[in-house]
PDB file of N, CA and C in Angstrom:
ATOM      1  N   UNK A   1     -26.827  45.266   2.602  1.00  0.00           N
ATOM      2  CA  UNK A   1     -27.880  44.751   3.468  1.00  0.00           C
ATOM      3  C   UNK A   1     -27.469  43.357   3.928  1.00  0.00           C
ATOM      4  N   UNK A   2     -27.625  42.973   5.263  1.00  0.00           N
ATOM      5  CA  UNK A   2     -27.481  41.856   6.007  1.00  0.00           C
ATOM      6  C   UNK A   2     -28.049  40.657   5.281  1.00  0.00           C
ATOM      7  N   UNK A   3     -27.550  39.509   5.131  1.00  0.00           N
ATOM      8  CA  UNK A   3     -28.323  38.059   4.413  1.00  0.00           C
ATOM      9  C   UNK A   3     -29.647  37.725   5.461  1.00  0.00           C
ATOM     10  N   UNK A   4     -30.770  37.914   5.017  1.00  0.00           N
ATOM     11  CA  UNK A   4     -31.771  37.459   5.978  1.00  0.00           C
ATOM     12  C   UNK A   4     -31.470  35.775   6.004  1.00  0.00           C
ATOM     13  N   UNK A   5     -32.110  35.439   6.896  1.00  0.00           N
ATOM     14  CA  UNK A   5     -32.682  34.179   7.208  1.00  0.00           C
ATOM     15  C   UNK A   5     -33.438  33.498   6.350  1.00  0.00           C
ATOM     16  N   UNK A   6     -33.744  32.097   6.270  1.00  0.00           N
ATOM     17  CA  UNK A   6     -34.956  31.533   5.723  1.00  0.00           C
ATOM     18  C   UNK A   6     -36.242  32.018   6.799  1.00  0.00           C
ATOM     19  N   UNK A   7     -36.032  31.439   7.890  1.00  0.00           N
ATOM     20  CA  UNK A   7     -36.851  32.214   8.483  1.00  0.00           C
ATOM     21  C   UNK A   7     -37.511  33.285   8.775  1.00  0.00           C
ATOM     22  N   UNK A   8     -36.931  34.652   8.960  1.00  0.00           N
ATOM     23  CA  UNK A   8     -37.112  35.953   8.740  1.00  0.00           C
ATOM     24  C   UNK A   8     -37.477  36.012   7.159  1.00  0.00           C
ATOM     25  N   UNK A   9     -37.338  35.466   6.506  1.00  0.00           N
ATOM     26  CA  UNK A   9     -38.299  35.737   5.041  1.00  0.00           C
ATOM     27  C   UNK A   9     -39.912  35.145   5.349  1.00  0.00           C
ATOM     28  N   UNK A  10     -39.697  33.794   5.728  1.00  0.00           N
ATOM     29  CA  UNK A  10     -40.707  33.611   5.458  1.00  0.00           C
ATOM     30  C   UNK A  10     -42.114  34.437   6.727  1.00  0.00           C
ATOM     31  N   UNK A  11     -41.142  35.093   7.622  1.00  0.00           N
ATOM     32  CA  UNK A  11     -42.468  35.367   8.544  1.00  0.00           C
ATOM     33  C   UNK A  11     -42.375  36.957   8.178  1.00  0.00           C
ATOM     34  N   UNK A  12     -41.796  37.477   6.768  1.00  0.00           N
ATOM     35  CA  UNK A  12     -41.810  38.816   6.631  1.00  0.00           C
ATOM     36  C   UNK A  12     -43.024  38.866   5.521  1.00  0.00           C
ATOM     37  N   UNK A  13     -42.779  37.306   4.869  1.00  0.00           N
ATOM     38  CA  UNK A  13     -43.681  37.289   4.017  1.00  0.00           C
ATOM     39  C   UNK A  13     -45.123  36.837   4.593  1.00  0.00           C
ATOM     40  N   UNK A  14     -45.112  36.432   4.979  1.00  0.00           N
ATOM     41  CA  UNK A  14     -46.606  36.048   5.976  1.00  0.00           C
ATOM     42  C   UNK A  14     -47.076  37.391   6.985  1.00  0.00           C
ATOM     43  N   UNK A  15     -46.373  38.002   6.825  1.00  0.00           N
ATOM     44  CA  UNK A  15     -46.527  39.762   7.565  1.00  0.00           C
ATOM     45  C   UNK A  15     -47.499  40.561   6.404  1.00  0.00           C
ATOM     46  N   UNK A  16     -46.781  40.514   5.361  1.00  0.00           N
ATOM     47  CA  UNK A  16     -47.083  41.299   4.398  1.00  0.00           C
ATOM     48  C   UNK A  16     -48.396  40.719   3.682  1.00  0.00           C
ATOM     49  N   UNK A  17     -48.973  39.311   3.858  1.00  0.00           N
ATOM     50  CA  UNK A  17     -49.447  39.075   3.080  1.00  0.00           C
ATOM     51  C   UNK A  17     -51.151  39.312   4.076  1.00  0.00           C
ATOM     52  N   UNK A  18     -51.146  39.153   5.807  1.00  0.00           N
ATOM     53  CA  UNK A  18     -51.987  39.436   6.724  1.00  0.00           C
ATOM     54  C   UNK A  18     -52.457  40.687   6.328  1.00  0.00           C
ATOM     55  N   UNK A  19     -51.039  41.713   5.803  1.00  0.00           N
ATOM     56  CA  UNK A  19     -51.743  42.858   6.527  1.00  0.00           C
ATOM     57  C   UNK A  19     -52.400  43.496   5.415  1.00  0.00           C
ATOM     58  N   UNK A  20     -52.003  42.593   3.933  1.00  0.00           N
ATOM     59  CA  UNK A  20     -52.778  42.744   2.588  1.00  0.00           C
ATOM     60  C   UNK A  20     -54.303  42.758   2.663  1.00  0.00           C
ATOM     61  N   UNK A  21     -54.388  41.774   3.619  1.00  0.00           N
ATOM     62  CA  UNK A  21     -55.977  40.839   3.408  1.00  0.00           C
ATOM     63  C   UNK A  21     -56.676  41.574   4.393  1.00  0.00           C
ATOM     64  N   UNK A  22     -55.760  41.943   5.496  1.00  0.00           N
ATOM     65  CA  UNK A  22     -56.913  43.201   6.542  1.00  0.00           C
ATOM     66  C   UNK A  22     -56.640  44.433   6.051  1.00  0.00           C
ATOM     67  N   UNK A  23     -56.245  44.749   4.846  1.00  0.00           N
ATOM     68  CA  UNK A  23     -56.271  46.209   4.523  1.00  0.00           C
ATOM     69  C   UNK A  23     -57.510  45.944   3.374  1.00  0.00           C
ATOM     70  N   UNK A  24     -57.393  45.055   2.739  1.00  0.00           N
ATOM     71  CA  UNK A  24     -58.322  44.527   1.408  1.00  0.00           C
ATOM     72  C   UNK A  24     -59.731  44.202   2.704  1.00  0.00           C
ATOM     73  N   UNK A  25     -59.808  43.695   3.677  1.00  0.00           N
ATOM     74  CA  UNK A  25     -61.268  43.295   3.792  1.00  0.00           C
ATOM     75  C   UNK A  25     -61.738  44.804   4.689  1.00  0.00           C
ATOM     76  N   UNK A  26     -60.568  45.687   4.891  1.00  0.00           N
ATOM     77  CA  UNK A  26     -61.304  46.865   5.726  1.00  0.00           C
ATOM     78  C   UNK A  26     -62.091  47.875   4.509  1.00  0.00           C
ATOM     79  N   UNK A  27     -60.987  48.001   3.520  1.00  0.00           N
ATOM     80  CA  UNK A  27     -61.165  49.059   2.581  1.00  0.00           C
ATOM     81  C   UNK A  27     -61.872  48.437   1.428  1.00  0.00           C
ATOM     82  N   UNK A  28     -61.243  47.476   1.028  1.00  0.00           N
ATOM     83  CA  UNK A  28     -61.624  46.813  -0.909  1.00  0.00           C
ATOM     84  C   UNK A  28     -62.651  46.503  -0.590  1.00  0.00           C
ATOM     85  N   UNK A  29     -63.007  45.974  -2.011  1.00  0.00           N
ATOM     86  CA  UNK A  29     -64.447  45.631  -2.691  1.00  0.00           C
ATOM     87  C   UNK A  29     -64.601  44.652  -2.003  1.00  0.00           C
ATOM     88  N   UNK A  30     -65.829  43.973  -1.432  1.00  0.00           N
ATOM     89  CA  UNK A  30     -66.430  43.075  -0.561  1.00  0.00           C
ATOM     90  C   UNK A  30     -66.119  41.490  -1.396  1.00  0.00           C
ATOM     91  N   UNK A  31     -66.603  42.216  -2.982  1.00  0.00           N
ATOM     92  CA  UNK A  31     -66.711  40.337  -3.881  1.00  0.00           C
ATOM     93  C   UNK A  31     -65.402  40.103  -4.078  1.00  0.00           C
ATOM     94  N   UNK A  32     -63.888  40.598  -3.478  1.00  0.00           N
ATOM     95  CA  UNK A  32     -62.903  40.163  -3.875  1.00  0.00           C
ATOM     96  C   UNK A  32     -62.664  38.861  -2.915  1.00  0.00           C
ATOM     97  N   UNK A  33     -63.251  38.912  -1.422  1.00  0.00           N
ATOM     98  CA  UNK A  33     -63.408  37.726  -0.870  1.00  0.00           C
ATOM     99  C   UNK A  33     -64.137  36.363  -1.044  1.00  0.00           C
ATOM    100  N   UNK A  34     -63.600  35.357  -0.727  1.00  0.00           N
ATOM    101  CA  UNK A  34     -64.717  34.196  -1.152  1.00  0.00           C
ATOM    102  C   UNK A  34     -65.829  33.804  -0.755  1.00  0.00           C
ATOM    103  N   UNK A  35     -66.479  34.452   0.440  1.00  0.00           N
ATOM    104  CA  UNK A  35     -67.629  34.937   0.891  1.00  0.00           C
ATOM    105  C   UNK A  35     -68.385  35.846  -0.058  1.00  0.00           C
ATOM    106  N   UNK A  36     -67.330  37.126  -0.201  1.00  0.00           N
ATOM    107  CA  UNK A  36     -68.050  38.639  -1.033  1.00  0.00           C
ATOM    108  C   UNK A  36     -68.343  37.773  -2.325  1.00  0.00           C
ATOM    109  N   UNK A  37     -67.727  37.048  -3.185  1.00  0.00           N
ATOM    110  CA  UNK A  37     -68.258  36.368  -4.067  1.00  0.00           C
ATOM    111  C   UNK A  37     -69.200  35.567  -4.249  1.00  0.00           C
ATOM    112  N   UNK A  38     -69.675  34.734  -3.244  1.00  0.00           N
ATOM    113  CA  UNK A  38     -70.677  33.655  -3.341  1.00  0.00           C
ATOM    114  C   UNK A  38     -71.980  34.500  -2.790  1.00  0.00           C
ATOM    115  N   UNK A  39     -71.735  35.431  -2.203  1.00  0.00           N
ATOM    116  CA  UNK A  39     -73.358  36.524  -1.798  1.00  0.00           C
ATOM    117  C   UNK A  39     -73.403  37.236  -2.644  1.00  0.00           C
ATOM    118  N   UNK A  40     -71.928  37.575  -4.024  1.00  0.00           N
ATOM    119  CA  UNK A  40     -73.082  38.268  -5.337  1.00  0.00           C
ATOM    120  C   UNK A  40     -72.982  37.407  -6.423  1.00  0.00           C
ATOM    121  N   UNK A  41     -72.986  36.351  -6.267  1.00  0.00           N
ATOM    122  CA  UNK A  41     -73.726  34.918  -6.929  1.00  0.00           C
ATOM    123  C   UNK A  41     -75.089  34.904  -6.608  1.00  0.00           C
ATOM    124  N   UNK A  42     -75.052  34.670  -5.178  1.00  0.00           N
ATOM    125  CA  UNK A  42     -76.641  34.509  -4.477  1.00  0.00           C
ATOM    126  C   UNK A  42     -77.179  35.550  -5.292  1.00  0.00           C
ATOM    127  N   UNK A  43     -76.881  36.878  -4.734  1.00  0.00           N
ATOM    128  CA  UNK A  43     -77.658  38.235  -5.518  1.00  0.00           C
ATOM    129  C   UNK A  43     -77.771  38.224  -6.480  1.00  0.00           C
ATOM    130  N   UNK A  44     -77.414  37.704  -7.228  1.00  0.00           N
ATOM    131  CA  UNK A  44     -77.346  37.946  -9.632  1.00  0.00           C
ATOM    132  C   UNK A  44     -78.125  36.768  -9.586  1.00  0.00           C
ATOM    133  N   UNK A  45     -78.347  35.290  -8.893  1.00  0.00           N
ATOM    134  CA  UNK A  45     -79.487  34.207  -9.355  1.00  0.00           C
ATOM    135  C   UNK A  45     -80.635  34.440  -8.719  1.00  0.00           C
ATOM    136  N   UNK A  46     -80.802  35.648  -7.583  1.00  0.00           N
ATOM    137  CA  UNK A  46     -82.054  35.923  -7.367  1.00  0.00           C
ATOM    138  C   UNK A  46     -82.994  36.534  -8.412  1.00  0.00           C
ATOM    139  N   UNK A  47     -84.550  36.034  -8.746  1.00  0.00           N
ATOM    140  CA  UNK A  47     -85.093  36.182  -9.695  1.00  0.00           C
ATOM    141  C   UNK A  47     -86.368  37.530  -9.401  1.00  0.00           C
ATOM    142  N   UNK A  48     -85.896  37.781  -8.383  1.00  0.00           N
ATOM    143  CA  UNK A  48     -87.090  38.503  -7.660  1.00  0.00           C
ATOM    144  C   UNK A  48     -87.629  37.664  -6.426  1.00  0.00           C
ATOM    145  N   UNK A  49     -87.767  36.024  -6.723  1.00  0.00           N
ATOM    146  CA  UNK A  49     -88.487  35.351  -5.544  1.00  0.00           C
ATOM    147  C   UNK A  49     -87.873  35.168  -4.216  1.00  0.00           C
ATOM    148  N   UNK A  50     -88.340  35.669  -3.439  1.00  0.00           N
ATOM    149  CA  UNK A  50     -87.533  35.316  -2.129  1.00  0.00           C
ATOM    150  C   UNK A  50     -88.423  33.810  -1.434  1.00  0.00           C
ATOM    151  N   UNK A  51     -88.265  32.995  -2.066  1.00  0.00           N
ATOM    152  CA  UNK A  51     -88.702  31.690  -1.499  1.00  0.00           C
ATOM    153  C   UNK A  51     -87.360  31.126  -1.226  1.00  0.00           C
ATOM    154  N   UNK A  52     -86.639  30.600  -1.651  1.00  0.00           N
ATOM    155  CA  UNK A  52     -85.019  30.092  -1.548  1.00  0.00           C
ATOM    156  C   UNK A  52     -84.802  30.694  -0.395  1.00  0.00           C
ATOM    157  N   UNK A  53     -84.579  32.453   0.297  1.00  0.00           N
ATOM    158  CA  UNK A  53     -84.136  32.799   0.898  1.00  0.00           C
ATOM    159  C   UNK A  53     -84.607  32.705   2.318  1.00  0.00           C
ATOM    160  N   UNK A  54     -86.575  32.899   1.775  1.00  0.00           N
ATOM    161  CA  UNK A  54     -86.990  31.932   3.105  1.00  0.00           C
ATOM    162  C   UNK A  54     -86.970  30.434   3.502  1.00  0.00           C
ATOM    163  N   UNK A  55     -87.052  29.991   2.652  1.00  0.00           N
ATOM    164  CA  UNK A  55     -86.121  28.346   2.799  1.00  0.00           C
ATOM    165  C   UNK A  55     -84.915  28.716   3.809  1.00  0.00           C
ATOM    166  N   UNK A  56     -84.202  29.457   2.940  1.00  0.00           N
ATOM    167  CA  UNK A  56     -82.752  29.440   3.998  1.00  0.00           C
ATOM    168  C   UNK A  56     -82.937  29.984   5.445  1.00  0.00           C
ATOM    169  N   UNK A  57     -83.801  30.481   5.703  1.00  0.00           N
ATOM    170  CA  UNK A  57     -83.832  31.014   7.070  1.00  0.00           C
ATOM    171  C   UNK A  57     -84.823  30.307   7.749  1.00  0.00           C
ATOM    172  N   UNK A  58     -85.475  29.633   7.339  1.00  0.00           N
ATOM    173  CA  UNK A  58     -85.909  28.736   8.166  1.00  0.00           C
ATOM    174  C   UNK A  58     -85.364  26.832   7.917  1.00  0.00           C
ATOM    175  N   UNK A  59     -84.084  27.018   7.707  1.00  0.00           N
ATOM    176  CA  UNK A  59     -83.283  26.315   8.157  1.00  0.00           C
ATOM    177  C   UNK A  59     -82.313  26.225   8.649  1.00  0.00           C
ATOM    178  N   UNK A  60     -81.866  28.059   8.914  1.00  0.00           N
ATOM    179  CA  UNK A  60     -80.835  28.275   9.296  1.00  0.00           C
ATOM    180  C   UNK A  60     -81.692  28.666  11.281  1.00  0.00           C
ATOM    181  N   UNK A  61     -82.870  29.121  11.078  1.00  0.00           N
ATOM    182  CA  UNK A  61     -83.216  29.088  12.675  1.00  0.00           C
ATOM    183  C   UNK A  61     -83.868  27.264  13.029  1.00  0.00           C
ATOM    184  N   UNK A  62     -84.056  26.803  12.030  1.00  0.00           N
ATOM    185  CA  UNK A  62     -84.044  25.112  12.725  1.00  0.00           C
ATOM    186  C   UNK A  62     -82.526  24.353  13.218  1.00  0.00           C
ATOM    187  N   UNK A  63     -81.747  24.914  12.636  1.00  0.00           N
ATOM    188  CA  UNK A  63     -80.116  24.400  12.768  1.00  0.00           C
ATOM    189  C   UNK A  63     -79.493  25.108  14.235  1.00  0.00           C
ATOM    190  N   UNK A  64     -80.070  26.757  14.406  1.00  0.00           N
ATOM    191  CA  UNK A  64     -80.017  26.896  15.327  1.00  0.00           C
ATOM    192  C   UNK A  64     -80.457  26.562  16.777  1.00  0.00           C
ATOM    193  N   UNK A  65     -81.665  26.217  16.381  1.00  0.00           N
ATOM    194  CA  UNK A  65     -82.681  25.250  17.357  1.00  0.00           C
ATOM    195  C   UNK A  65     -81.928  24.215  17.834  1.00  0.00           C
ATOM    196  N   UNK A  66     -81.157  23.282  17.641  1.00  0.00           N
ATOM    197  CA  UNK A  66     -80.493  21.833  17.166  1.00  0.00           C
ATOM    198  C   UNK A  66     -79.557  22.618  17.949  1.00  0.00           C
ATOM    199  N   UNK A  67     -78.571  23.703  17.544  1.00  0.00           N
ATOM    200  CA  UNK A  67     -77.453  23.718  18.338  1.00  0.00           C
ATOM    201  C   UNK A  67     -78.065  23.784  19.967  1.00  0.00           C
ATOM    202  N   UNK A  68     -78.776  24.979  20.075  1.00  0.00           N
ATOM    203  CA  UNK A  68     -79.379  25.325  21.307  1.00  0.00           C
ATOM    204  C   UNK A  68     -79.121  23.845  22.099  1.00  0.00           C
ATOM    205  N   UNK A  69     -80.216  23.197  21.883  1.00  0.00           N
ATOM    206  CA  UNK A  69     -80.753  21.869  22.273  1.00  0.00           C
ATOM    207  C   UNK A  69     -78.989  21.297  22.806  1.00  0.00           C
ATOM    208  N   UNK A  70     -78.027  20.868  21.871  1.00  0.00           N
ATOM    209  CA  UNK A  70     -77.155  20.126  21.752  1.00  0.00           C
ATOM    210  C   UNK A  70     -75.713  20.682  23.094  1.00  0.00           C
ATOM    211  N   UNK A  71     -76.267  22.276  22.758  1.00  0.00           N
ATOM    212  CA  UNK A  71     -75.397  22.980  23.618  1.00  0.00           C
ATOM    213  C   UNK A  71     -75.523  22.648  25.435  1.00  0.00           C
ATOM    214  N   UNK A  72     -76.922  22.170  25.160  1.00  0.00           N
ATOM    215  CA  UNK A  72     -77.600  22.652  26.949  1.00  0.00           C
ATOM    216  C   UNK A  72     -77.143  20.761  26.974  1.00  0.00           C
ATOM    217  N   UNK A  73     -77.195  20.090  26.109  1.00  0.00           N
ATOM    218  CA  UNK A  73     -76.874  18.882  26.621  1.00  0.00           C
ATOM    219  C   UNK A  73     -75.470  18.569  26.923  1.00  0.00           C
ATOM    220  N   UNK A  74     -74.757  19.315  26.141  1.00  0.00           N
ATOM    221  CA  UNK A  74     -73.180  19.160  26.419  1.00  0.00           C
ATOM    222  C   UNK A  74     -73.090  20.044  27.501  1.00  0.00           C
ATOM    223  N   UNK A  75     -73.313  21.053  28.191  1.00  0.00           N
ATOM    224  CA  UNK A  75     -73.549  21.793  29.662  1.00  0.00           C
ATOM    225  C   UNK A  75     -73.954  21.452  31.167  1.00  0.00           C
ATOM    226  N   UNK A  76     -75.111  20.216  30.319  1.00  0.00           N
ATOM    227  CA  UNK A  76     -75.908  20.181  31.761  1.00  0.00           C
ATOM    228  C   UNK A  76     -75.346  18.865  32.378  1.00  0.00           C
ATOM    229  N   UNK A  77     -75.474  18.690  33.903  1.00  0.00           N
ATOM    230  CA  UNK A  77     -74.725  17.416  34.401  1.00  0.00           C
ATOM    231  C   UNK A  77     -75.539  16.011  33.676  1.00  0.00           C
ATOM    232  N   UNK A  78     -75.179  14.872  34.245  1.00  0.00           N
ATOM    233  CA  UNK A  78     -75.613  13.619  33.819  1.00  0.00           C
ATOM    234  C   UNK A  78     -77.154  13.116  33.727  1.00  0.00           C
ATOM    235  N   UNK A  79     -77.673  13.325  34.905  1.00  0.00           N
ATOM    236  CA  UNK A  79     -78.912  13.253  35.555  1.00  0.00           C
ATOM    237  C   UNK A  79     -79.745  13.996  34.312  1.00  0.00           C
ATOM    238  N   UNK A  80     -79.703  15.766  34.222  1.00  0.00           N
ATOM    239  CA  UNK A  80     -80.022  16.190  33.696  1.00  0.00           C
ATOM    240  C   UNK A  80     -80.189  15.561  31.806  1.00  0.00           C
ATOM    241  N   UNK A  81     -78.514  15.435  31.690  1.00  0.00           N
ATOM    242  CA  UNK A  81     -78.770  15.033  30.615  1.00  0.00           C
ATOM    243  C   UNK A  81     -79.161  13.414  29.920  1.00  0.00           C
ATOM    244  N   UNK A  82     -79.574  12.772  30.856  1.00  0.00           N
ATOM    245  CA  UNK A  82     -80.302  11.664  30.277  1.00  0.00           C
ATOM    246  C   UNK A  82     -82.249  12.280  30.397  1.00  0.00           C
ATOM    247  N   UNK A  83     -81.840  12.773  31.505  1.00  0.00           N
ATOM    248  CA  UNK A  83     -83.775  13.028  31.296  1.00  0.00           C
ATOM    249  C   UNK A  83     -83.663  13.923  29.674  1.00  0.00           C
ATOM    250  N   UNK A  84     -83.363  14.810  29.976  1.00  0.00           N
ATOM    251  CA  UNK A  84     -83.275  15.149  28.438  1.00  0.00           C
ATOM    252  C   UNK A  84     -83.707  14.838  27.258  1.00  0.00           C
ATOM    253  N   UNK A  85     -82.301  13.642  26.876  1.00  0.00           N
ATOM    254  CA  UNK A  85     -82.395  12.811  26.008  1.00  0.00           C
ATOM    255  C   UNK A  85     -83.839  11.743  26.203  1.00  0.00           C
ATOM    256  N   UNK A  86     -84.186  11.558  26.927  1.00  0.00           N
ATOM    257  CA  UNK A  86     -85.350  10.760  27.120  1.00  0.00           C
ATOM    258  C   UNK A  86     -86.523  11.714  26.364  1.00  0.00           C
ATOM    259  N   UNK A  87     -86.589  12.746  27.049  1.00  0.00           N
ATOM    260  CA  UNK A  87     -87.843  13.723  26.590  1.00  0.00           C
ATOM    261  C   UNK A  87     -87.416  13.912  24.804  1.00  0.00           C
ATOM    262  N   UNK A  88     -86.396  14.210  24.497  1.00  0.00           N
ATOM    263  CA  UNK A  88     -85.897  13.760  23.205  1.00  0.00           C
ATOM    264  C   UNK A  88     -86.536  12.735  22.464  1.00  0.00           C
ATOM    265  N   UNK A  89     -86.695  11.643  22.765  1.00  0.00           N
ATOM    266  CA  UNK A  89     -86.598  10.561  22.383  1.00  0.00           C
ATOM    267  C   UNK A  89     -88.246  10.045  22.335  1.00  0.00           C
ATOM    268  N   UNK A  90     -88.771  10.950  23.433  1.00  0.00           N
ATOM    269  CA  UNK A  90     -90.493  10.940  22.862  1.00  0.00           C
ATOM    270  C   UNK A  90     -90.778  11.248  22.058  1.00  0.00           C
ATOM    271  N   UNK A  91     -90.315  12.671  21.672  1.00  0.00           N
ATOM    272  CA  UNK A  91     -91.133  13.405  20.370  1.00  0.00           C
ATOM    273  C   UNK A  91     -91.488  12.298  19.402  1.00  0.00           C
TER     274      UNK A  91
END
């Protein structure tokens, strides 16, 4: 067999290791990811109460609110976006 490269190793190994992690997140167990792990954390300290979880969602649609807002200001021309910020700045 031919002497590979440093190169050709290392992008054979970065081949192999992609197509590990999209074969593992199509097929494998969900908690082997570091996501799939921290949502069956969440799930095993839930006590039954879903207060925490409504906490979380109504801060996760106030955060969305905030982007909204932040998005239309980074979008809209100058004019626009000082009136904006003004009406902002009443509340």
């Amino acid at each position: 067999m031919p002497e590979l490269g440093v190169f050709t190793m290392v992008v054979m190994i970065v081949l192999i290791v992609t197509i590990g992690r999209v074969l593992r997140a199509k097929y494998g167990d969900p908690t082997l990811s570091r996501r799939g792990r921290r949502y069956a954390a969440l799930v095993e300290q839930n006590d039954g109460t879903n207060e925490e979880a409504a906490r979380l969602r109504n801060e996760v649609t106030r955060l969305n609110d905030r982007i909204q807002v932040l998005e239309r200001l980074a979008t809209d021309p100058a004019k626009r976006l000082s009136d904006e910020i003004e009406q902002l700045k009443s509340k």
